[in-house]
C-alpha atoms as a PDB file:
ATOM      1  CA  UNK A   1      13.755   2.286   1.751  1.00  0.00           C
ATOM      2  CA  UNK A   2      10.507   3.947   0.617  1.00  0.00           C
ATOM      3  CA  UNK A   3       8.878   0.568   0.675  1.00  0.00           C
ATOM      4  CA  UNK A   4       9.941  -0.379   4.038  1.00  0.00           C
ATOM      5  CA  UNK A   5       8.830   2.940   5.729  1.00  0.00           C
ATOM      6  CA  UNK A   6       5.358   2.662   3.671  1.00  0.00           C
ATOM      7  CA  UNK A   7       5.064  -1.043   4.609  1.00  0.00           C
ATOM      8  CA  UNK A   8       5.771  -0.550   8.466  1.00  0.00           C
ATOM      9  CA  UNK A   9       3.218   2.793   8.641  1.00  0.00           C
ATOM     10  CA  UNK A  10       0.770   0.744   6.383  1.00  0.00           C
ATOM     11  CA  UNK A  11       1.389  -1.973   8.808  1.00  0.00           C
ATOM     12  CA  UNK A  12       0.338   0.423  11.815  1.00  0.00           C
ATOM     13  CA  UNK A  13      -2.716   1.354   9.971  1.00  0.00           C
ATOM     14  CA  UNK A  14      -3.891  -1.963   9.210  1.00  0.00           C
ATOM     15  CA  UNK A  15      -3.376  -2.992  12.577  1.00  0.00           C
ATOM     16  CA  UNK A  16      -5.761   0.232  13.746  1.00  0.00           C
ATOM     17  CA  UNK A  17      -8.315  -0.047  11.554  1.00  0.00           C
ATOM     18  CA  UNK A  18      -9.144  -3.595  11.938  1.00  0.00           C
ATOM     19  CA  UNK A  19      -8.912  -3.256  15.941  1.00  0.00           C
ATOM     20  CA  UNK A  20     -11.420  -0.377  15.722  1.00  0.00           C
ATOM     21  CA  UNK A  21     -13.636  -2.148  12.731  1.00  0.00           C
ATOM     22  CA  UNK A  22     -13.434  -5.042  15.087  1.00  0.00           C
ATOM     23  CA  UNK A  23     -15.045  -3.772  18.544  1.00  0.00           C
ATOM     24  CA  UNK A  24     -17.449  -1.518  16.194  1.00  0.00           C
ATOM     25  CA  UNK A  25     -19.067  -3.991  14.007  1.00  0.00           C
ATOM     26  CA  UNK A  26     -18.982  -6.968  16.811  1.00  0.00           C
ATOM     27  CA  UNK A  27     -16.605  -9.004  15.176  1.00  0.00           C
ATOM     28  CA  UNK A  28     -16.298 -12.013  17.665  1.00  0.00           C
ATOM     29  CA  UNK A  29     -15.499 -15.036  15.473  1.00  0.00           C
ATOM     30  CA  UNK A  30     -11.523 -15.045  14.427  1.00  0.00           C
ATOM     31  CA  UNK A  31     -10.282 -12.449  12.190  1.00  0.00           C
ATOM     32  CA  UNK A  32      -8.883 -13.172   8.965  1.00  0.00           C
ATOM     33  CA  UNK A  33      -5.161 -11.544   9.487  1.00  0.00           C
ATOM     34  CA  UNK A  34      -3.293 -11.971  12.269  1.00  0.00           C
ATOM     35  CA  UNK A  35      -0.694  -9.217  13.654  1.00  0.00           C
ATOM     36  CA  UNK A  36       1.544 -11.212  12.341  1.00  0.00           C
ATOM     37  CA  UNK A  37      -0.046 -10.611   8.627  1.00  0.00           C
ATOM     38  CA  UNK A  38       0.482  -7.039   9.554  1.00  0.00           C
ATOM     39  CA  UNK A  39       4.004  -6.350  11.005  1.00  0.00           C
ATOM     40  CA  UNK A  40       5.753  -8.860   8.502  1.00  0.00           C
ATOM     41  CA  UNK A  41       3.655  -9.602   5.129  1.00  0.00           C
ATOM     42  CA  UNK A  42       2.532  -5.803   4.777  1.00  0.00           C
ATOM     43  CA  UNK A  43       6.188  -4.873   4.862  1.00  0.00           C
ATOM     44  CA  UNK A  44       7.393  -7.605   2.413  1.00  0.00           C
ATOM     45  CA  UNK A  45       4.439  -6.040   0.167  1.00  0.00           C
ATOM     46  CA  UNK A  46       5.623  -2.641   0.060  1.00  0.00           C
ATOM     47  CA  UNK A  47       9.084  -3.897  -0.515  1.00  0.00           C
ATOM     48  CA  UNK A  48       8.072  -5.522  -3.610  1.00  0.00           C
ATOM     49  CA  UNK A  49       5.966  -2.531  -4.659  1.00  0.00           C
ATOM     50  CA  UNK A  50       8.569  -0.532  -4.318  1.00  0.00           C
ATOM     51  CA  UNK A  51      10.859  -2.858  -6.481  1.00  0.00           C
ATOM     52  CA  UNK A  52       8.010  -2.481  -9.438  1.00  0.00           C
ATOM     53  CA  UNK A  53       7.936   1.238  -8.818  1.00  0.00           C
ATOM     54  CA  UNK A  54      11.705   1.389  -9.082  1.00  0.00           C
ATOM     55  CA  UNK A  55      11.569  -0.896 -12.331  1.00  0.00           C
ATOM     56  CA  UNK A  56       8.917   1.374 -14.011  1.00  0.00           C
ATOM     57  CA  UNK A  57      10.652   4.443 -12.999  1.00  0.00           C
ATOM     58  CA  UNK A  58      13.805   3.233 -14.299  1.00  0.00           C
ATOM     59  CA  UNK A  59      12.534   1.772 -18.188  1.00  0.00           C
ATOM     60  CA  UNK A  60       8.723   2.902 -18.623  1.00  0.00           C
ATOM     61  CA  UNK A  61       8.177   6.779 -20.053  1.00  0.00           C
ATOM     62  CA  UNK A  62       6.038   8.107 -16.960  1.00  0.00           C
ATOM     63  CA  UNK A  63       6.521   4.989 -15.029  1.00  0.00           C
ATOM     64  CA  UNK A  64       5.398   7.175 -11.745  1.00  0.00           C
ATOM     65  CA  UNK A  65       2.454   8.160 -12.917  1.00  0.00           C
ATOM     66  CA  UNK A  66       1.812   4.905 -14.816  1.00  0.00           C
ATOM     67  CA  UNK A  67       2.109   3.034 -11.284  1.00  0.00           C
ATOM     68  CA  UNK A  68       0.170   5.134 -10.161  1.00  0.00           C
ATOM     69  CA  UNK A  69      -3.188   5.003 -11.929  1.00  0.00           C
ATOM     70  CA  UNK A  70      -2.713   0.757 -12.650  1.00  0.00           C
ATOM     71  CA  UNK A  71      -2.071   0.792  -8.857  1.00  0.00           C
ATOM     72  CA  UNK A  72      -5.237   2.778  -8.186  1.00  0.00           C
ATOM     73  CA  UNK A  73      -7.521   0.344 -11.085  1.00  0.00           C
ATOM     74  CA  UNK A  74      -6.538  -2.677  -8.864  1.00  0.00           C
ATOM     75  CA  UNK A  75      -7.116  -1.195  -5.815  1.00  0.00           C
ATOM     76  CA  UNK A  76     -10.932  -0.251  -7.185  1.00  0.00           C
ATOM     77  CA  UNK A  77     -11.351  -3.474  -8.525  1.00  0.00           C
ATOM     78  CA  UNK A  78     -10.037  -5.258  -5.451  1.00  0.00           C
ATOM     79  CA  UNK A  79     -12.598  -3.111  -3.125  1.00  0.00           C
ATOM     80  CA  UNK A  80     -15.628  -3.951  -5.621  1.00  0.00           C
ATOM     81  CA  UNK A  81     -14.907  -7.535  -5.203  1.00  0.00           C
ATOM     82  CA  UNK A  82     -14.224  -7.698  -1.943  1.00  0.00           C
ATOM     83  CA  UNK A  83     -17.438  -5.921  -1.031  1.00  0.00           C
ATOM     84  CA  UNK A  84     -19.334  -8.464  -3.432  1.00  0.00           C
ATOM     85  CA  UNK A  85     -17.617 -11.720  -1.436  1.00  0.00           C
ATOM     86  CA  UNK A  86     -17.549 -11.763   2.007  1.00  0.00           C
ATOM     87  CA  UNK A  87     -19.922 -12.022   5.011  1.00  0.00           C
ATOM     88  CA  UNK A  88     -21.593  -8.597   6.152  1.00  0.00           C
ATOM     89  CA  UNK A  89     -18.995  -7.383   8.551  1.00  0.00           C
ATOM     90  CA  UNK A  90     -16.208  -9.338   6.932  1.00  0.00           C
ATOM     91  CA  UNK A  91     -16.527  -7.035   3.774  1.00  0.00           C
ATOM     92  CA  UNK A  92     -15.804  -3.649   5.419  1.00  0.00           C
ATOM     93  CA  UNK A  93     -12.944  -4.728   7.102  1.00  0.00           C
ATOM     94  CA  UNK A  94     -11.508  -6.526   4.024  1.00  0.00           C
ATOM     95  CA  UNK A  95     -12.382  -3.238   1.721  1.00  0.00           C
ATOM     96  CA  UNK A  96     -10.800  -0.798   4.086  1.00  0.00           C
ATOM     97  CA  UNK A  97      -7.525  -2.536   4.065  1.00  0.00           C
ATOM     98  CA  UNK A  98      -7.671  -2.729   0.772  1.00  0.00           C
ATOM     99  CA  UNK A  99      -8.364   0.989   0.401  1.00  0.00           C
ATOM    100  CA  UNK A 100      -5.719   1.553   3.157  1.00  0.00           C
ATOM    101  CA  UNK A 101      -2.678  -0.325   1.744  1.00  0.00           C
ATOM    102  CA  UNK A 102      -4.127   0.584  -2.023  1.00  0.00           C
ATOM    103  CA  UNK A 103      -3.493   4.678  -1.166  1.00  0.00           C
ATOM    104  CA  UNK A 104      -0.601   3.842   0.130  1.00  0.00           C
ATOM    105  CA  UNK A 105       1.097   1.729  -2.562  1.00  0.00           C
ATOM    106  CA  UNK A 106      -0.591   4.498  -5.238  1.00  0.00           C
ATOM    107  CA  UNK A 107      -0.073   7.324  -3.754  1.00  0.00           C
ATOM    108  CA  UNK A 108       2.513   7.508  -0.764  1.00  0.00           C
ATOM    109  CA  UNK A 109       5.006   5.163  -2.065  1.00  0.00           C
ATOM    110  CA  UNK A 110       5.328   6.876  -5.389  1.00  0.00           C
ATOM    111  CA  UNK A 111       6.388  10.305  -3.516  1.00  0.00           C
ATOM    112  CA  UNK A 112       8.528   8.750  -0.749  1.00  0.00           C
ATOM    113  CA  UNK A 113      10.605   7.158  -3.364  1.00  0.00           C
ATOM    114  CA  UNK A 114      11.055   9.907  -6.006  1.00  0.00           C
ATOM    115  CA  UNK A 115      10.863  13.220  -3.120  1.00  0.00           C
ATOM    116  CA  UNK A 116      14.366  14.499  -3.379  1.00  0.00           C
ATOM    117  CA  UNK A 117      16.265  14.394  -0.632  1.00  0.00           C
ATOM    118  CA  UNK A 118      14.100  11.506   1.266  1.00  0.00           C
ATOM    119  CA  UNK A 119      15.330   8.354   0.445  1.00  0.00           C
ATOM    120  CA  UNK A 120      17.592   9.431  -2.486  1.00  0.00           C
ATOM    121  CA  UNK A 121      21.750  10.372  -2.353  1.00  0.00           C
ATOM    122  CA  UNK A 122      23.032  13.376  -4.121  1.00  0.00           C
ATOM    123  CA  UNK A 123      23.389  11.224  -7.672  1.00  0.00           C
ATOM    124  CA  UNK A 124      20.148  10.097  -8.019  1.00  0.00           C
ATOM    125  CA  UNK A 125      18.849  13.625  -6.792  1.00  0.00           C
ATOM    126  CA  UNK A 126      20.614  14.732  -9.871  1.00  0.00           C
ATOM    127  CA  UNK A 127      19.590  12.643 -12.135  1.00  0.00           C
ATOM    128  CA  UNK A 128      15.448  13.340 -11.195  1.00  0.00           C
ATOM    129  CA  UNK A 129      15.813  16.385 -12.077  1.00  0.00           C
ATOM    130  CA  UNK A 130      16.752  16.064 -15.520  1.00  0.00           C
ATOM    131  CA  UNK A 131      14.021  13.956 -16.094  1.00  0.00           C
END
């Protein structure tokens, strides 16, 4: 469930930042992601982000925190290249989505899924807080 409400508000993000990168930097030939991209492959990322998360959390020692900082390595790496690839223009809108849906995944997901009382029932709120 965390991945789903991450997805759709990373989803709403996306779709906000590129319409404002858009007008500001003049963008007039065709985007790269359509609203499609946004509303239904952002979501379906998150979901399987949140299936890792729930795998590490589940057999890794620190698999939160572990998530968390390889989550936050790709998402630097994935910025530094895309600001080394494409087009000026193209590679600030490309970087800040990457920096968008990176936080998210690193950061947000992480505490949606593991906050007690969020997305969790009364047995797994037990069982967080022996660990």
């Amino acid at each position: 469930m965390a991945g789903l409400a991450c997805g759709i508000l990373a989803a709403v993000l996306n779709a906000i930042y590129t319409y404002f990168y858009g007008n500001s930097a003049d963008l007039s030939h065709g985007m790269l992601l359509s609203p499609v991209t946004f509303f239904i492959g952002i979501p379906i990322l998150f979901l399987l982000a949140g299936f890792i998360l729930f795998e590490m959390v589940e057999y890794v020692k620190k698999g939160r925190i572990i998530f968390s900082i390889l989550f936050l390595l790709l998402t630097a790496l994935a910025t530094i290249i895309a600001l080394n690839r494409y087009d000026q223009g193209m590679d600030g809108l490309v970087a800040g989505l990457i920096i968008i849906n990176g936080l998210l995944i690193s950061l947000l997901l992480p505490y949606l899924a593991t906050h007690a009382k969020l997305f969790m029932d009364k047995e797994e709120y037990r069982e967080s807080e022996d660990v």
